[in-house]
C-alpha atoms as a PDB file:
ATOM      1  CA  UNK A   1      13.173  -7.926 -32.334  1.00  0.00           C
ATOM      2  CA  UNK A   2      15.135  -9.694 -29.539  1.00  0.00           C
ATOM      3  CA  UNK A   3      14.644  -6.512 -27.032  1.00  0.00           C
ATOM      4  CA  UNK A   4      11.146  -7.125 -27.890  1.00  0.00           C
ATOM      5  CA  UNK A   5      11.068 -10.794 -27.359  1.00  0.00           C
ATOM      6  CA  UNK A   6      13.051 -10.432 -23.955  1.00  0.00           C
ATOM      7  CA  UNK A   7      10.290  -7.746 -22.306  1.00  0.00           C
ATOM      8  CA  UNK A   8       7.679 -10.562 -23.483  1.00  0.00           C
ATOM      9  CA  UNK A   9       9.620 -13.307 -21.499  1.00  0.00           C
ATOM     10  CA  UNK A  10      10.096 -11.119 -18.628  1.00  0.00           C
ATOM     11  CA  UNK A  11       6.233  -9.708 -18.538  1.00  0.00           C
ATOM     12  CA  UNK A  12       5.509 -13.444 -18.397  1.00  0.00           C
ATOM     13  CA  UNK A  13       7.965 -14.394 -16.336  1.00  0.00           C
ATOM     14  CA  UNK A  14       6.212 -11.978 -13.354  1.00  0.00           C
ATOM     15  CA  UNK A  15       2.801 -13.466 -13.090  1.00  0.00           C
ATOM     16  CA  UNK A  16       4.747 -16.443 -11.113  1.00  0.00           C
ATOM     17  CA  UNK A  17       5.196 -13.419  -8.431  1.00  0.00           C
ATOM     18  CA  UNK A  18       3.186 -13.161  -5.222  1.00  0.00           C
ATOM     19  CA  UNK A  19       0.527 -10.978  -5.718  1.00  0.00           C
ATOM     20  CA  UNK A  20       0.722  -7.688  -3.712  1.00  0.00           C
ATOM     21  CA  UNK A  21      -0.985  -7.442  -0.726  1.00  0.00           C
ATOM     22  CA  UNK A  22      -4.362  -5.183  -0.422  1.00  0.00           C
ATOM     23  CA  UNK A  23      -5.998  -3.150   1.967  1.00  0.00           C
ATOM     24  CA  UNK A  24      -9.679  -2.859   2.759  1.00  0.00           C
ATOM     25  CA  UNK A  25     -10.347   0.549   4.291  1.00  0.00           C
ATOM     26  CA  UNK A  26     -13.298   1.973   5.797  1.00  0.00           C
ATOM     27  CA  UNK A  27     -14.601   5.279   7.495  1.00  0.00           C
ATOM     28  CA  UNK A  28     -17.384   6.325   9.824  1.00  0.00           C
ATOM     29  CA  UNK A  29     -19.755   5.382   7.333  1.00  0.00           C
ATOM     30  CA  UNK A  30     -18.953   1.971   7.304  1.00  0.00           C
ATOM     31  CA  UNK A  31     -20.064   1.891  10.899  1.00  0.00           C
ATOM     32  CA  UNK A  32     -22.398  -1.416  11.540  1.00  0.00           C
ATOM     33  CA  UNK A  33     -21.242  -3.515   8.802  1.00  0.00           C
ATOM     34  CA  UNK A  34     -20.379  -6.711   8.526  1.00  0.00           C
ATOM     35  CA  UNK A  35     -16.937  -7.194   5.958  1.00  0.00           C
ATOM     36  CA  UNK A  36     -14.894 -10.025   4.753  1.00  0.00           C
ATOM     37  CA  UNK A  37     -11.337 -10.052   4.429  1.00  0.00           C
ATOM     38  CA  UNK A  38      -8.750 -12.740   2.983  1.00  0.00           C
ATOM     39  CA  UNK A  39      -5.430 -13.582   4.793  1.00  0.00           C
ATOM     40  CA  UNK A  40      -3.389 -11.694   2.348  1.00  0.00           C
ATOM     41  CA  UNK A  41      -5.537  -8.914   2.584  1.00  0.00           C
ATOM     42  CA  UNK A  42      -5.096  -5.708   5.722  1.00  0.00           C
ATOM     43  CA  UNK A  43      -7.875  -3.530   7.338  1.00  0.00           C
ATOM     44  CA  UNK A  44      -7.953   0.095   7.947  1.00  0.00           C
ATOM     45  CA  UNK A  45     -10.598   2.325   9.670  1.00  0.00           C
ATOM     46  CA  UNK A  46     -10.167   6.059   9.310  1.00  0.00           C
ATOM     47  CA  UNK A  47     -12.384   8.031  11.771  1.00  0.00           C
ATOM     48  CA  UNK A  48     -12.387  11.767  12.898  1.00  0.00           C
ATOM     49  CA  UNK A  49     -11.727  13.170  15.960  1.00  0.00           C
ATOM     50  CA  UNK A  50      -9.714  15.885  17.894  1.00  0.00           C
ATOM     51  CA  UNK A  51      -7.685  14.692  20.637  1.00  0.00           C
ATOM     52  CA  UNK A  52      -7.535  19.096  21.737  1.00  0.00           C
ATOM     53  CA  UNK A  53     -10.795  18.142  23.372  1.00  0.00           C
ATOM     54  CA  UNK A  54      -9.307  15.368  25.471  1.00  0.00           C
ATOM     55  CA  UNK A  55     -11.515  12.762  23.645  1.00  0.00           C
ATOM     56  CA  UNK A  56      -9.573   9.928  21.686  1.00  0.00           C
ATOM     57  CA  UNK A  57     -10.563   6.666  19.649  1.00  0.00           C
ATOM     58  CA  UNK A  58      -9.690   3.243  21.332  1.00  0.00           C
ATOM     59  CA  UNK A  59     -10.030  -0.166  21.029  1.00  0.00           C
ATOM     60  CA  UNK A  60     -12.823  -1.295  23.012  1.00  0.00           C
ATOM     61  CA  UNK A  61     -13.358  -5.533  21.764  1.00  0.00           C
ATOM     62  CA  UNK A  62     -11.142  -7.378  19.418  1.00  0.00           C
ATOM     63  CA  UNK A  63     -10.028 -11.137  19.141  1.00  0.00           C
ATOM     64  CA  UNK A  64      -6.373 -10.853  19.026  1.00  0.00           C
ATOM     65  CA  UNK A  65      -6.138 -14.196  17.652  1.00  0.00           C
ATOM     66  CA  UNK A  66      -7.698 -13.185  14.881  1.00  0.00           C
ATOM     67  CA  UNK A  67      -6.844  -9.649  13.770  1.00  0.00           C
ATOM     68  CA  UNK A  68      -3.685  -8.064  14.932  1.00  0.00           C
ATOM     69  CA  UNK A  69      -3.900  -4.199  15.296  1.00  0.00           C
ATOM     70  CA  UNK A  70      -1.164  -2.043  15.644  1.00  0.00           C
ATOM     71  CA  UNK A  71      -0.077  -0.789  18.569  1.00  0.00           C
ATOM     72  CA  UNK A  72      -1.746   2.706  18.721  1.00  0.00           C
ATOM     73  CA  UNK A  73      -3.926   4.159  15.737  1.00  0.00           C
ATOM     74  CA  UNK A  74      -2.042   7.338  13.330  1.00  0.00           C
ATOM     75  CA  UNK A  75      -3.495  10.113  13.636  1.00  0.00           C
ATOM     76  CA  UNK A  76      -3.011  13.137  10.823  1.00  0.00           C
ATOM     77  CA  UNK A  77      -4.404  16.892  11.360  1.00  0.00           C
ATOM     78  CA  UNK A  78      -7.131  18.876   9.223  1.00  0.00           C
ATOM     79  CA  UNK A  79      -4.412  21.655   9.837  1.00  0.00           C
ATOM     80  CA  UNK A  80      -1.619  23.341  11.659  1.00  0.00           C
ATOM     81  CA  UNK A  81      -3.812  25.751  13.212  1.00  0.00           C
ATOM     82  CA  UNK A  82      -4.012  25.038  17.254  1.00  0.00           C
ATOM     83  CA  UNK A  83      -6.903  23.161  18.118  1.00  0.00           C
ATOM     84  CA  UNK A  84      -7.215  21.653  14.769  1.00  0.00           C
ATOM     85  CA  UNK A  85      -8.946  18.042  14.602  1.00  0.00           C
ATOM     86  CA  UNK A  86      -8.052  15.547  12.424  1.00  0.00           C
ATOM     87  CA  UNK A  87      -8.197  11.751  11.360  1.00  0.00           C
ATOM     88  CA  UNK A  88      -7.478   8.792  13.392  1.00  0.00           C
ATOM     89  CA  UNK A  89      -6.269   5.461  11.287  1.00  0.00           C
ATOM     90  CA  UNK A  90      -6.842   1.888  12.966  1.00  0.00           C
ATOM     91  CA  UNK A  91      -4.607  -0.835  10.546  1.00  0.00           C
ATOM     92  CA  UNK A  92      -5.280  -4.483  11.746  1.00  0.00           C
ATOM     93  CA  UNK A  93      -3.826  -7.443   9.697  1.00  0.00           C
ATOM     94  CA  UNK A  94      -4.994 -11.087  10.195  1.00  0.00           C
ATOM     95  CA  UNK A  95      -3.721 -13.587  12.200  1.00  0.00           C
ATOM     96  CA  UNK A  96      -6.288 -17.160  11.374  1.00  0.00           C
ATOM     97  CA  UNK A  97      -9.770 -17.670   9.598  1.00  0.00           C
ATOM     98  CA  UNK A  98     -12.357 -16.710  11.921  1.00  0.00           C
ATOM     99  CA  UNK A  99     -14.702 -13.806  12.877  1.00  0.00           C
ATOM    100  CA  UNK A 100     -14.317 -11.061  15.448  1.00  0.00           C
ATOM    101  CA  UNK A 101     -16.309  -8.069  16.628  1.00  0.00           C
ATOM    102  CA  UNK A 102     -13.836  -4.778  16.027  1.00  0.00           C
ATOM    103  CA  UNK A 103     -16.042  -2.086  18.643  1.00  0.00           C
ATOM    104  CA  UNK A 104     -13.818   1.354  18.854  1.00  0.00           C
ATOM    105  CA  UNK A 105     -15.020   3.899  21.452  1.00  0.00           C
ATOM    106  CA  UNK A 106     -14.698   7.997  21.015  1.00  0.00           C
ATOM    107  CA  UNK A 107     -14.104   9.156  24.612  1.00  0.00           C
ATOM    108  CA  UNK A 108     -12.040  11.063  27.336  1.00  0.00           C
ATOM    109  CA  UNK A 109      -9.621   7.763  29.003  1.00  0.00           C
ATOM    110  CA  UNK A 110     -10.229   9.371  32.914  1.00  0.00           C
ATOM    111  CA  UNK A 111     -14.088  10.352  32.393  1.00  0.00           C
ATOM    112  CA  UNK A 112     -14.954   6.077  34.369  1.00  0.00           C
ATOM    113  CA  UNK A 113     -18.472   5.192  34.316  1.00  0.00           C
ATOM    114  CA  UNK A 114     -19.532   7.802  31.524  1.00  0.00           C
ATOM    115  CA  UNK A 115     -20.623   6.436  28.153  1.00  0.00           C
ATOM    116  CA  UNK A 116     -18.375   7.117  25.082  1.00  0.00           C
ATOM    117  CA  UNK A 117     -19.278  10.241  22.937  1.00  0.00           C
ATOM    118  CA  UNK A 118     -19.290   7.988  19.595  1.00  0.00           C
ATOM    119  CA  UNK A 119     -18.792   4.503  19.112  1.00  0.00           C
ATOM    120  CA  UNK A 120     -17.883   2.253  15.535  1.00  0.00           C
ATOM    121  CA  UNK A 121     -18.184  -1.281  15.434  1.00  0.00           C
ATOM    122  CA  UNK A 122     -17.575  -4.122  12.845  1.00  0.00           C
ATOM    123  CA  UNK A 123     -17.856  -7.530  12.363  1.00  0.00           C
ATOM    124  CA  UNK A 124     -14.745  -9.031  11.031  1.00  0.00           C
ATOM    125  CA  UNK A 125     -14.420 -12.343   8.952  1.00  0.00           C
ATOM    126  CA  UNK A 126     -11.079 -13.803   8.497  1.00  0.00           C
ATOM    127  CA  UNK A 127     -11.393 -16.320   5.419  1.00  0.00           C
ATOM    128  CA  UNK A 128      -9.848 -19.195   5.334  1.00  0.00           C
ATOM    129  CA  UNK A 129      -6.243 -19.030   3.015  1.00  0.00           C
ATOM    130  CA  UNK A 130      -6.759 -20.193  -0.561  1.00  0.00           C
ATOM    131  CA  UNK A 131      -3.352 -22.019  -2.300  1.00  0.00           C
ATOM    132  CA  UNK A 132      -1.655 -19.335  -4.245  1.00  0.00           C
ATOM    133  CA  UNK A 133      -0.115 -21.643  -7.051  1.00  0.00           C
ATOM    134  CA  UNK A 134       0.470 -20.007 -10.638  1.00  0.00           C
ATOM    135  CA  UNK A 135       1.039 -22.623 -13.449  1.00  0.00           C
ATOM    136  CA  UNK A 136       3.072 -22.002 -16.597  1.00  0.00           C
ATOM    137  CA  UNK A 137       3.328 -24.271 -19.403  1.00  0.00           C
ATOM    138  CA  UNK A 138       6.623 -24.352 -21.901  1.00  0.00           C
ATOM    139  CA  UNK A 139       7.030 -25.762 -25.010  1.00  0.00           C
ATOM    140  CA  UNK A 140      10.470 -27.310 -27.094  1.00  0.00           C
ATOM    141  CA  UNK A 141      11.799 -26.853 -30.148  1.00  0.00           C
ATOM    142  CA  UNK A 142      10.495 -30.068 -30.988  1.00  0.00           C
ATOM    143  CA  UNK A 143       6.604 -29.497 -29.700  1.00  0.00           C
ATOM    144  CA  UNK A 144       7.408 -31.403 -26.271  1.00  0.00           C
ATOM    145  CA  UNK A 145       5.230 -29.863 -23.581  1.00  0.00           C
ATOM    146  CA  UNK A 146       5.942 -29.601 -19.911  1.00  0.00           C
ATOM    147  CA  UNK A 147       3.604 -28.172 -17.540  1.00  0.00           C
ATOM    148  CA  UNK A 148       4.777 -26.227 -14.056  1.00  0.00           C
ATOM    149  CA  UNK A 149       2.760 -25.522 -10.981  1.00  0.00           C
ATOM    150  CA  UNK A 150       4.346 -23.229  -8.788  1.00  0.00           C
ATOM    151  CA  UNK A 151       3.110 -23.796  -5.426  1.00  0.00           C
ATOM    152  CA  UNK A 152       4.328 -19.872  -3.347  1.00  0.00           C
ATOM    153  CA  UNK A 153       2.711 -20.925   0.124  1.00  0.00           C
ATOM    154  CA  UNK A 154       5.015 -23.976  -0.362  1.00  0.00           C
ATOM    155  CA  UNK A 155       7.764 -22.917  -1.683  1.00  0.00           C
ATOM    156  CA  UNK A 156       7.811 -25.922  -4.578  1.00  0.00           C
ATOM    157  CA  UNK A 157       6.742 -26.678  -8.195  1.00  0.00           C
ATOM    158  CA  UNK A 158       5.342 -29.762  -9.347  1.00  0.00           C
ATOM    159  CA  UNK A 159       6.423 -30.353 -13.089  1.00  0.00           C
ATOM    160  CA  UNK A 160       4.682 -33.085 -15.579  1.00  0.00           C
ATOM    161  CA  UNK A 161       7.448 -33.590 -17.889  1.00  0.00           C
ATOM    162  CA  UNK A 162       6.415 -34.380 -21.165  1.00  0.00           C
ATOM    163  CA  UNK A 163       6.441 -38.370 -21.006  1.00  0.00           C
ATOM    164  CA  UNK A 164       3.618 -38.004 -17.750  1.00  0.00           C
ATOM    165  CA  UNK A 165       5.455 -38.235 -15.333  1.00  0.00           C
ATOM    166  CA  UNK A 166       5.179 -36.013 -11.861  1.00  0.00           C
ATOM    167  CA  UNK A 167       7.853 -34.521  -9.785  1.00  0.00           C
ATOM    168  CA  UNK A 168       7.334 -32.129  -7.141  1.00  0.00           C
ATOM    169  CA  UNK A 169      10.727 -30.173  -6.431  1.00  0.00           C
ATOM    170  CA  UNK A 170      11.341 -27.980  -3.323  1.00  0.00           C
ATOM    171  CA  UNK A 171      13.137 -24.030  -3.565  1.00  0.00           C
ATOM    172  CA  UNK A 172      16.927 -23.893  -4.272  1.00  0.00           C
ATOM    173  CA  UNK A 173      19.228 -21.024  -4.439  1.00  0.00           C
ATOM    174  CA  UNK A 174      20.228 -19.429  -7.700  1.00  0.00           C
ATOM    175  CA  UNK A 175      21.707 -16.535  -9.082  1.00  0.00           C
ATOM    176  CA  UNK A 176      19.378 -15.876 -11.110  1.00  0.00           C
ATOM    177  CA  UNK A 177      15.914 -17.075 -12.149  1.00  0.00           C
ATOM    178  CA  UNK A 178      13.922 -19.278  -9.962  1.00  0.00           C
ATOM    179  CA  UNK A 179      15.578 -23.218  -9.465  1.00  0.00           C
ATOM    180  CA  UNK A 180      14.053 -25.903  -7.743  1.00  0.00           C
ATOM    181  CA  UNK A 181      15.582 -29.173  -7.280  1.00  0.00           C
ATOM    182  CA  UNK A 182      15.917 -32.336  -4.746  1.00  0.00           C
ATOM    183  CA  UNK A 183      19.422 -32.391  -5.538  1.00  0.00           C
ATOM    184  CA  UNK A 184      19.228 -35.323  -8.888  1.00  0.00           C
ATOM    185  CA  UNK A 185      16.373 -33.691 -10.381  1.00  0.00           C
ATOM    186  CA  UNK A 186      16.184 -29.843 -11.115  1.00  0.00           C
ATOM    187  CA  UNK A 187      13.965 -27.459 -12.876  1.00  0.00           C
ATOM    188  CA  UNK A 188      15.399 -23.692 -13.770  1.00  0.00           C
ATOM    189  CA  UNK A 189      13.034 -21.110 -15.074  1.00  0.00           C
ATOM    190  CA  UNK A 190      14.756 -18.067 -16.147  1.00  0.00           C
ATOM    191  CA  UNK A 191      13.746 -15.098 -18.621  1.00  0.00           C
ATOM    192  CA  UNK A 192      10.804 -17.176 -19.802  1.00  0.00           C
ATOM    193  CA  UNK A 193      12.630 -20.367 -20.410  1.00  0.00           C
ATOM    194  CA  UNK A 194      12.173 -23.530 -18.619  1.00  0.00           C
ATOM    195  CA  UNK A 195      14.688 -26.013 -18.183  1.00  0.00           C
ATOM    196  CA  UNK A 196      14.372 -29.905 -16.378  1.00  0.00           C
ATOM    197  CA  UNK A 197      17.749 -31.654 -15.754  1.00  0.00           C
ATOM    198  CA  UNK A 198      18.578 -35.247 -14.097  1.00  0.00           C
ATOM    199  CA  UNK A 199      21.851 -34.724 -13.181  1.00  0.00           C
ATOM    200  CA  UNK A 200      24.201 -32.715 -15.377  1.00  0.00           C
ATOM    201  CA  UNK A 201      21.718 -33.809 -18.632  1.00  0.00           C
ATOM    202  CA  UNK A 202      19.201 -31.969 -19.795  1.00  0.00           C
ATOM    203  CA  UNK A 203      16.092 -33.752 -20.384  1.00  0.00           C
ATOM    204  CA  UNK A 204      13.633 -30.521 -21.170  1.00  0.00           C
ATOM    205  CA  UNK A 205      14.579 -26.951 -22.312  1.00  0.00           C
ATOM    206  CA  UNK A 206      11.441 -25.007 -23.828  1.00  0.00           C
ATOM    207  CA  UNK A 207       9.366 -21.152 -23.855  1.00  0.00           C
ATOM    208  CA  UNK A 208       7.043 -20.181 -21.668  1.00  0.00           C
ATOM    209  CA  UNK A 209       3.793 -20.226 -23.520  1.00  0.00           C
ATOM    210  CA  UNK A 210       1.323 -17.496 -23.206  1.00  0.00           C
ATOM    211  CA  UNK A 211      -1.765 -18.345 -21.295  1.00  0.00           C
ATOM    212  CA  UNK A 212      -4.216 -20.236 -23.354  1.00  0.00           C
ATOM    213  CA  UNK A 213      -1.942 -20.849 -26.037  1.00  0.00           C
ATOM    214  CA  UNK A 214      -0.645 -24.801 -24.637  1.00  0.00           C
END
């Protein structure tokens, strides 16, 4: 029954991670679209192509300021047999909010003044970062309740202890769990119990509820 308890507490305890970051990724088909993308989120464009022939895929337009591509595009083969084409993959990650043409040219680099064989273009928007904050609410032996909003842009937690009152705490170090305190105040969540202290005295120690259950 404890073992069982403690994987609760600890499932719980994770959705106050950062959620993992996604990728949005397109192909040839996606050629003359218009997509949206969120700050957290990366880009990918897979095209084909067979560099054998002398012609390659290359960046053409892009605001840097706003998408970031690495330096040269991956490129996998169909095959091992000589001659063999194959996939190239463009990652780009954002950089601000905004929106930027992506254009990507299929052609041979010395061939000046002839037009490309293919060409692939986007239109990029950037959106504007939302504030990831999770919130957790824990409740005492006694019924107290104290709510926790953990800011992870920030780095903080604001806590409303159970008598109203508001305190925002920055990141500490800890060996374990996550602590936040201003150096008087401190709030320790570990294993799906949350703890407020002033000083050496604990004023709050409670469970983390599960969601929809405060």
């Amino acid at each position: 029954m404890q073992a069982l308890l403690l994987l609760i507490c600890l499932a719980l305890s994770a959705a106050l991670l950062p959620v993992s970051v996604q990728a949005l990724e397109l192909t040839a088909r996606d050629n003359g679209r218009s997509v949206s993308i969120s700050p957290s989120e990366t880009l990918s464009v897979t095209l084909e192509g067979n560099p054998t022939t002398g012609y390659l895929w290359e960046l053409a337009a892009l605001d840097g300021g706003i998408l970031a591509m690495e330096p040269a595009p991956g490129f996998v083969p169909d095959s091992s047999l000589m001659g063999a084409g194959g996939k190239f993959t463009f990652r780009f990650t954002p950089r601000q909010p905004g929106t930027t043409a992506v254009r990507l040219i299929y052609h041979r680099p010395w061939e000046n003044g002839v037009q490309p064989l293919k060409t692939f273009e986007l239109t990029v928007s950037v959106s504007a970062a939302e504030p990831r904050v999770n919130k957790a609410v824990y409740r005492s032996l006694s019924g107290e309740i104290l709510r926790a909003s953990f800011d992870l842009d920030c780095h903080q937690v604001t806590v409303i202890l159970p008598n109203g009152r508001s305190v925002t705490l920055p990141s500490a170090s800890s060996a374990s769990g996550a602590r936040y305190s201003d150096g008087t105040e401190t709030f320790w969540e570990h294993q799906g119990v949350g703890r407020y202290f002033k000083g050496e005295t604990v004023l709050f120690e409670g469970v983390l509820l599960p969601a929809g259950d405060d």
